[in-house]
N, C-alpha and C. Protein backbone atom coordinates (compact mmCIF):
# COMPACT_ATOMS: atom_id res chain seq x y z
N UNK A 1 -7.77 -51.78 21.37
CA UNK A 1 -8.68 -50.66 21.51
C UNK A 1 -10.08 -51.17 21.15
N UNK A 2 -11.62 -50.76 22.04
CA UNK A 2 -12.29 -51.51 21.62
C UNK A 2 -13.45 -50.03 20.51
N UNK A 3 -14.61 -51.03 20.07
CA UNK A 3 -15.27 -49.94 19.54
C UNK A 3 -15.46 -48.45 20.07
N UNK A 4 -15.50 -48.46 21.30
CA UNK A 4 -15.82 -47.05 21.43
C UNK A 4 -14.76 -46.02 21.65
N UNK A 5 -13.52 -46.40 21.78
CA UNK A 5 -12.20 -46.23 21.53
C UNK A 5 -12.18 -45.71 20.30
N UNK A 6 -12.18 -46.40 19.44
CA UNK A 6 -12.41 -45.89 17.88
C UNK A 6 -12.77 -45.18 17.42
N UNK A 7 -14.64 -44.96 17.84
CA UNK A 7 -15.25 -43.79 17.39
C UNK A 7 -14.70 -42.53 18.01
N UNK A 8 -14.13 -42.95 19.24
CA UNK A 8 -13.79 -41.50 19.81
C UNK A 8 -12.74 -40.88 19.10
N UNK A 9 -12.08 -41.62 19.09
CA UNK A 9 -10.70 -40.94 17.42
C UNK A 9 -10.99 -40.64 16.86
N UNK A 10 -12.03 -41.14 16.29
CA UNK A 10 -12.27 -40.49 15.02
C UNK A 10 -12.78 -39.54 14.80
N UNK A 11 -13.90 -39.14 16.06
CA UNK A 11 -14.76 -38.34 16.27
C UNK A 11 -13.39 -36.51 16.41
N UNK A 12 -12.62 -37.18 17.15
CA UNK A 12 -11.35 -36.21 17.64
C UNK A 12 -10.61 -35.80 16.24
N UNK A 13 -10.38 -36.85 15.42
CA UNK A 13 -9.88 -36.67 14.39
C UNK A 13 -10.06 -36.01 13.36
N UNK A 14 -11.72 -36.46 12.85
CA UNK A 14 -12.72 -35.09 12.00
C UNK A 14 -12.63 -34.01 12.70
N UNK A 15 -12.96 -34.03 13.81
CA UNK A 15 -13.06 -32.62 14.59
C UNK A 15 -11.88 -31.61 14.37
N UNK A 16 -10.68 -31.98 14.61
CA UNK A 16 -9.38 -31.56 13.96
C UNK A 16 -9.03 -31.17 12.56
N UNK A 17 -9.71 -32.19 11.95
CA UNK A 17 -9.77 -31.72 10.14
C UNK A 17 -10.91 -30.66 9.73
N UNK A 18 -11.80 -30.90 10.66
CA UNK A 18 -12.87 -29.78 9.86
C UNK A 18 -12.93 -28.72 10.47
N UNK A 19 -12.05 -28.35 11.84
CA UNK A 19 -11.49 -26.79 12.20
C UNK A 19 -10.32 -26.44 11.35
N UNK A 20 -9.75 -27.14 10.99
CA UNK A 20 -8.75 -27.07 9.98
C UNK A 20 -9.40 -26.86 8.97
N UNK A 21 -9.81 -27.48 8.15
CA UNK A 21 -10.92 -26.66 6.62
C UNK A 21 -11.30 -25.31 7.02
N UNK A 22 -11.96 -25.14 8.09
CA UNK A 22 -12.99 -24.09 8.35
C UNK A 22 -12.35 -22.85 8.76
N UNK A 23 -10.87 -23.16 8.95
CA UNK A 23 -10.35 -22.20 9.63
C UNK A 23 -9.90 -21.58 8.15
N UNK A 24 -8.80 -22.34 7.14
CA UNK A 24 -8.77 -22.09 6.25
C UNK A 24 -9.55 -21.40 5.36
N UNK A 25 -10.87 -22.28 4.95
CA UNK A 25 -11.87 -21.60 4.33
C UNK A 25 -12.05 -20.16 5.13
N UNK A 26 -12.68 -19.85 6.19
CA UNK A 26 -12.57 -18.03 6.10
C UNK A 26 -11.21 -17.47 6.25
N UNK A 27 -10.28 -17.94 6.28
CA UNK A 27 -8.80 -16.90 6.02
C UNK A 27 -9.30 -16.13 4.35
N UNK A 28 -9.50 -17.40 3.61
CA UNK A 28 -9.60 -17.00 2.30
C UNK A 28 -10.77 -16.20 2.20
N UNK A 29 -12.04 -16.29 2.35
CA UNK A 29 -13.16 -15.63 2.44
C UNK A 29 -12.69 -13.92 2.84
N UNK A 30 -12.19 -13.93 3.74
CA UNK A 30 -11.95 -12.45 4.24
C UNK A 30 -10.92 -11.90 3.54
N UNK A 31 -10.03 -12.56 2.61
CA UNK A 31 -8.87 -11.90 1.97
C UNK A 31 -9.53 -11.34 0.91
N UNK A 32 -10.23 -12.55 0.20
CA UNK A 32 -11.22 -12.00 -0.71
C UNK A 32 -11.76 -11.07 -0.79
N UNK A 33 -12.44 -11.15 0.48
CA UNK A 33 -13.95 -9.82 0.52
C UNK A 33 -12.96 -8.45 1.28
N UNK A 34 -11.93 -8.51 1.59
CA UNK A 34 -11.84 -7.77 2.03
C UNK A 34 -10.95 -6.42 1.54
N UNK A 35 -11.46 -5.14 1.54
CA UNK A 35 -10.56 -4.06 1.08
C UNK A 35 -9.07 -3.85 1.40
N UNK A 36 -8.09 -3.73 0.88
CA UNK A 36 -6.91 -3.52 1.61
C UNK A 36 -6.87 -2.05 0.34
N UNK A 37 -5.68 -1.14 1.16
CA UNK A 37 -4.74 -0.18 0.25
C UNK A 37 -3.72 -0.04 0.31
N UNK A 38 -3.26 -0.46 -1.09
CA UNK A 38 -1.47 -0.37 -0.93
C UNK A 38 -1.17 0.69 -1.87
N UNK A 39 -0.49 1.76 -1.92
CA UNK A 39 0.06 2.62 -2.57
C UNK A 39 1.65 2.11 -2.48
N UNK A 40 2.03 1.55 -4.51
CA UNK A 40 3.52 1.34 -3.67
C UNK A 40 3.91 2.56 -4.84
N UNK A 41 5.21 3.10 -4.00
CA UNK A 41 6.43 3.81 -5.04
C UNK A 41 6.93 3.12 -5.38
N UNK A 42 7.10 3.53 -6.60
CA UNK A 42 7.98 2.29 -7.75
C UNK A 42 9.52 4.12 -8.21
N UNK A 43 9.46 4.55 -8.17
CA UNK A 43 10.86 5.59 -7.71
C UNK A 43 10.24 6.85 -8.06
N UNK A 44 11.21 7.81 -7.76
CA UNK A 44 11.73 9.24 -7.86
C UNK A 44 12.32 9.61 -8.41
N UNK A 45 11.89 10.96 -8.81
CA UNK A 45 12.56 11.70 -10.08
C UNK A 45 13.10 13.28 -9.33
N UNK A 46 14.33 13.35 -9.49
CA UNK A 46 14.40 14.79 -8.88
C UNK A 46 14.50 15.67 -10.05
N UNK A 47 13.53 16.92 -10.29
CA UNK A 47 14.29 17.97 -11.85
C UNK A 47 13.60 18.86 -11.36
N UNK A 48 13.73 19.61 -12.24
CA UNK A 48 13.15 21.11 -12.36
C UNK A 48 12.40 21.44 -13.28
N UNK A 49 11.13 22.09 -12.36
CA UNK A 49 10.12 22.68 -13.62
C UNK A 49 9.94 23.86 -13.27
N UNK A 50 10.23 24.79 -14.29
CA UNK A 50 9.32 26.10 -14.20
C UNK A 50 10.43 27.14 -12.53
N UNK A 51 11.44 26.69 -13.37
CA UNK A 51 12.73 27.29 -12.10
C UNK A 51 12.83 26.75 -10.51
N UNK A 52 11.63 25.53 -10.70
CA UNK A 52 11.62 25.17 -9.25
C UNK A 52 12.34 23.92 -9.06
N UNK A 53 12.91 23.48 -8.21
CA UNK A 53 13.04 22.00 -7.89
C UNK A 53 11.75 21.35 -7.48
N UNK A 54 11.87 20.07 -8.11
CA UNK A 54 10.63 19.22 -7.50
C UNK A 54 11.13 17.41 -7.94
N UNK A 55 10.20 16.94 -6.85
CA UNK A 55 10.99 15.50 -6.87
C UNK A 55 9.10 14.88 -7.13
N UNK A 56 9.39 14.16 -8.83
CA UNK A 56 7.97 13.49 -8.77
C UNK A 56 8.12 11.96 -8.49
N UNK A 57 7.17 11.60 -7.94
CA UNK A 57 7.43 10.47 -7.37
C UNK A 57 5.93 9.69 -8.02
N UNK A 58 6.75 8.34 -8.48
CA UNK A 58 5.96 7.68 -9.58
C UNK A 58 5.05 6.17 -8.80
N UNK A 59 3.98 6.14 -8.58
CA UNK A 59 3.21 5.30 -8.34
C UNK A 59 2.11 4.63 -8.87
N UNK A 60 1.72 2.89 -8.51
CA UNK A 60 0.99 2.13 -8.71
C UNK A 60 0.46 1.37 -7.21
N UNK A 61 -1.06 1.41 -7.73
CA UNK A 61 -1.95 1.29 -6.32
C UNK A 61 -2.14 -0.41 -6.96
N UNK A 62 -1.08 -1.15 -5.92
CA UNK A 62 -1.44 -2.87 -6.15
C UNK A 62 -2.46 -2.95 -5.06
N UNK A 63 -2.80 -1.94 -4.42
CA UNK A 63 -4.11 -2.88 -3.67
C UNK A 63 -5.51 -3.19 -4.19
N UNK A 64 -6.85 -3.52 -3.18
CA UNK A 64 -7.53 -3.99 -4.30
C UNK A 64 -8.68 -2.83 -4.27
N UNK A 65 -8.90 -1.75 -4.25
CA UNK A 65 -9.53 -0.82 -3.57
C UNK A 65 -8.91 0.78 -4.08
N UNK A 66 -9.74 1.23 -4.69
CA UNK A 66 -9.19 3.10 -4.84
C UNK A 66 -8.64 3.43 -3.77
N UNK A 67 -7.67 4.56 -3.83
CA UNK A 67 -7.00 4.86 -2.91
C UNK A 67 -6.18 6.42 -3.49
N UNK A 68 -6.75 7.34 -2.18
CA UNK A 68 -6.81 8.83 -2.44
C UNK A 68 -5.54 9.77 -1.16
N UNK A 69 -4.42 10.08 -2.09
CA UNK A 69 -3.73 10.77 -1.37
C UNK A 69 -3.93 12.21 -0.55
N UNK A 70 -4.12 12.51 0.61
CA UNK A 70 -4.20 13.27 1.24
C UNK A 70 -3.50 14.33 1.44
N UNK A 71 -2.13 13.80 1.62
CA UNK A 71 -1.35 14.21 2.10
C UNK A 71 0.43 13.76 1.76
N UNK A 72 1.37 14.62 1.65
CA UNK A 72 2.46 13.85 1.36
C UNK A 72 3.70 14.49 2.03
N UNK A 73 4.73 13.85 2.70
CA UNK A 73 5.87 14.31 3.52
C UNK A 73 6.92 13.91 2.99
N UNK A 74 8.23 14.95 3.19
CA UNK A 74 8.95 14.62 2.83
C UNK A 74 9.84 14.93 3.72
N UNK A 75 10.80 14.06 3.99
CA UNK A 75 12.15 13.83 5.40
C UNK A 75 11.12 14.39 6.17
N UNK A 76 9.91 14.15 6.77
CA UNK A 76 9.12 14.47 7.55
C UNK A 76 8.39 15.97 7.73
N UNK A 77 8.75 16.83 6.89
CA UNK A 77 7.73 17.88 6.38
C UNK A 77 6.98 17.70 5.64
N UNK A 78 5.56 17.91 6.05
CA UNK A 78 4.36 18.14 5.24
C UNK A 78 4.34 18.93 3.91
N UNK A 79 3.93 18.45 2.80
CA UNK A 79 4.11 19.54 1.44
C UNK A 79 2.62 19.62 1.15
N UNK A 80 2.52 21.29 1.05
CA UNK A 80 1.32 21.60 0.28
C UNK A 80 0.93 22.25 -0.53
N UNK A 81 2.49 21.78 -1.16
CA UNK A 81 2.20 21.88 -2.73
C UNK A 81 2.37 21.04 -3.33
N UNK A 82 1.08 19.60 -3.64
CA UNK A 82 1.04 18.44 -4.17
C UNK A 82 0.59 18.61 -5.51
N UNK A 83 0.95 18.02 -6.58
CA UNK A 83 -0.63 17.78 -7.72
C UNK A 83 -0.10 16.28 -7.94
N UNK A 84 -1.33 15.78 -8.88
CA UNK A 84 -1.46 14.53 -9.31
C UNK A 84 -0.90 14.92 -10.97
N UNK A 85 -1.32 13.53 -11.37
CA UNK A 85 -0.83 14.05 -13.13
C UNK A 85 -2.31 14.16 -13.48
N UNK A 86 -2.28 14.56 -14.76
CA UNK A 86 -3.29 14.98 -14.93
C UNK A 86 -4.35 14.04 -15.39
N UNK A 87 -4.47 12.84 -15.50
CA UNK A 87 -5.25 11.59 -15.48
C UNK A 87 -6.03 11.54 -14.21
N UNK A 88 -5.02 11.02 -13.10
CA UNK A 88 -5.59 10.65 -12.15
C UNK A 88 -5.84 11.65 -11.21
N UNK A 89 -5.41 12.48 -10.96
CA UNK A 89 -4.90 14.11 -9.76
C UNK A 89 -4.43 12.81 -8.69
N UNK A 90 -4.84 12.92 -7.17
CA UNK A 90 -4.42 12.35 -6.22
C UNK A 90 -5.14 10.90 -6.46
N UNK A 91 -5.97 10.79 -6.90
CA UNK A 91 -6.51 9.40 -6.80
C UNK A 91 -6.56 7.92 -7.97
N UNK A 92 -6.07 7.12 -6.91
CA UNK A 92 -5.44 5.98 -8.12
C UNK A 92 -6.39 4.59 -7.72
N UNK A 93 -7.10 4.21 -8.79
CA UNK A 93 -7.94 3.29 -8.88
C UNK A 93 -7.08 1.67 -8.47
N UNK A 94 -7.71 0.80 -8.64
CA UNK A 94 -7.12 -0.75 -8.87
C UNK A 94 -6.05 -0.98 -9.73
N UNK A 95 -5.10 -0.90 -9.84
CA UNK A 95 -3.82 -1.50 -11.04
C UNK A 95 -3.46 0.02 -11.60
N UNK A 96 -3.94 1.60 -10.93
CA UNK A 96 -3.73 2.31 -12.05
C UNK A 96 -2.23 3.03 -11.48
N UNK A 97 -0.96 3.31 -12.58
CA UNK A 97 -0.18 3.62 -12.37
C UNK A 97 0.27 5.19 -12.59
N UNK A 98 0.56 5.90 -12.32
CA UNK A 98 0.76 7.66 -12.02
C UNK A 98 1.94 8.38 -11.17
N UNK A 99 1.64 9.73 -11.46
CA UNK A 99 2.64 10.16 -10.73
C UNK A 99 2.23 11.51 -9.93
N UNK A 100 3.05 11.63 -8.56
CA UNK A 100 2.36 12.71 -7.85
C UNK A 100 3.34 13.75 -7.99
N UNK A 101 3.63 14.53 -8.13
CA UNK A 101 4.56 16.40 -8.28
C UNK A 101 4.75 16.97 -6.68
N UNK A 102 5.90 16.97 -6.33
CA UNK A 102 5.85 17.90 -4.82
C UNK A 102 7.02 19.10 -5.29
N UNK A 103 7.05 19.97 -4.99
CA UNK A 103 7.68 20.97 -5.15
C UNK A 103 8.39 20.88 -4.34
N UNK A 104 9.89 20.60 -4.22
CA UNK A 104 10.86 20.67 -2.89
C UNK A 104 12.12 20.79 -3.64
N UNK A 105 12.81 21.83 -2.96
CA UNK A 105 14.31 21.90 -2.80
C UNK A 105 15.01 20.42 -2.46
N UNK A 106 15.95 20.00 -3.54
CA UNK A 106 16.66 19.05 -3.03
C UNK A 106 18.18 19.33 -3.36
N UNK A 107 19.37 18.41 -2.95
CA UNK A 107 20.62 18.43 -3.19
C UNK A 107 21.20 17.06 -3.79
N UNK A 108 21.94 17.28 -5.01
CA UNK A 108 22.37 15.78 -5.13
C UNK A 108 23.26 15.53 -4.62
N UNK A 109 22.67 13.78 -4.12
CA UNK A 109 23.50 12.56 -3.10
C UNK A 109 22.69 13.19 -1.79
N UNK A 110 22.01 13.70 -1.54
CA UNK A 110 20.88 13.71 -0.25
C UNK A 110 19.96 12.94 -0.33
N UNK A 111 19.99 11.97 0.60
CA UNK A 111 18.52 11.13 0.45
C UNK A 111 17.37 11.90 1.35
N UNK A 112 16.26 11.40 0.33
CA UNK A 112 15.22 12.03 0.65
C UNK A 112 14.05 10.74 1.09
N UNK A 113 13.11 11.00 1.91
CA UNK A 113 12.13 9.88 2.08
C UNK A 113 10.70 10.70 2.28
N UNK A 114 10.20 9.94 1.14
CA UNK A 114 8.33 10.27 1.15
C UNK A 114 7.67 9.60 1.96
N UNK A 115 7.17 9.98 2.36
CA UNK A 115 5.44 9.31 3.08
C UNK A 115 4.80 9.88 2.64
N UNK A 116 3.27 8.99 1.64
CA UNK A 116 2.83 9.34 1.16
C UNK A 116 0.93 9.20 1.97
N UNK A 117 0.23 9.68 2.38
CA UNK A 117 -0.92 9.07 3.11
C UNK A 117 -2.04 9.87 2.82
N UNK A 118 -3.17 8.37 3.26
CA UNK A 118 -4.47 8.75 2.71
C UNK A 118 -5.71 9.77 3.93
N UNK A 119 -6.89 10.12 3.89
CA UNK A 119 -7.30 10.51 5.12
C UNK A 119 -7.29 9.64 6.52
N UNK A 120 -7.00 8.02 6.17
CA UNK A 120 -6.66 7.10 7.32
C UNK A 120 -5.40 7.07 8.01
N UNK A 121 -4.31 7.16 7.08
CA UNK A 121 -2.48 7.75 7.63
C UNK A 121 -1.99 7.06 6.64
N UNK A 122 -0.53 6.53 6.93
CA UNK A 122 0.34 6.13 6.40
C UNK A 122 -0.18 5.36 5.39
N UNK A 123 0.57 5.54 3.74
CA UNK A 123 0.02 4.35 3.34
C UNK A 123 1.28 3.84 2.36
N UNK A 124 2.29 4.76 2.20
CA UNK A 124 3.58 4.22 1.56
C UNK A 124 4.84 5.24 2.07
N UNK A 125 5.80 4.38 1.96
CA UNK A 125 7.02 5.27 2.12
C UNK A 125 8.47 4.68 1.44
N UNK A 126 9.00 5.50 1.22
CA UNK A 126 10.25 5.63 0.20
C UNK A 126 11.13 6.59 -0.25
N UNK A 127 12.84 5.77 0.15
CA UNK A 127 13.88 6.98 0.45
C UNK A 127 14.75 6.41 -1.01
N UNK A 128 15.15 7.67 -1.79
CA UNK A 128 15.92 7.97 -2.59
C UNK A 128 16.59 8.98 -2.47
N UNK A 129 17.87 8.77 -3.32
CA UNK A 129 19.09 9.54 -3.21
C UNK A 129 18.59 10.31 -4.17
N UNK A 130 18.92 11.93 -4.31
CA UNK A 130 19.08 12.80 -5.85
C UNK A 130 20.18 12.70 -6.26
């Protein structure tokens, strides 16, 4: 192979490594900078308060960004009769952990599944048995 053979490899070769850095470097840049929201359920409680059934359902927001419940379903009916606890009401900061109150009739050994969402939609969901 003569000199200019060479440089051309090499030239091909950096070129390959430093779209490779560069591609890398902004994956990370944008994970960084960028907002995500995760609302996860960590479980459900089915009891009774105040002669009613209600299933509270206990959450921590691991994403990196506040994040404000809107809205919450259960086996695919809308409930609007939500509260928060009384710390947070519907809205859960960075790392903060809480619980939301829905007032619903349940049966034990019926599984039930929440969706829980913000004014954007979906942002968690989770089925437990009573």
């Amino acid at each position: 192979m003569n000199k200019i053979g060479i440089y051309i490899l090499l030239i091909v070769i950096g070129g390959i490594i430093g779209a490779y850095a560069l591609n890398v470097w902004m994956l990370n840049e944008s994970a960084v900078g960028m907002n995500f929201k995760e609302l996860k359920i960590t479980k459900m409680e089915f009891t009774t308060l105040n002669d009613s059934n209600i299933i509270v359902v206990h959450v921590t927001n691991v994403g990196n960004s506040p994040v404000t419940v809107a809205a919450v379903e259960i086996n695919g009916d809308t409930k609007n009769n939500i509260t928060g606890d009384p710390v947070h009401g519907l809205t859960f900061n960075v790392t903060d952990s809480g619980t939301i109150t829905v007032e619903q009739d349940w049966t034990t050994g019926n599984n039930y599944t929440v969706n829980l969402f913000t004014p954007h939609g979906l942002i968690s969901n989770y089925t437990d048995t009573a």
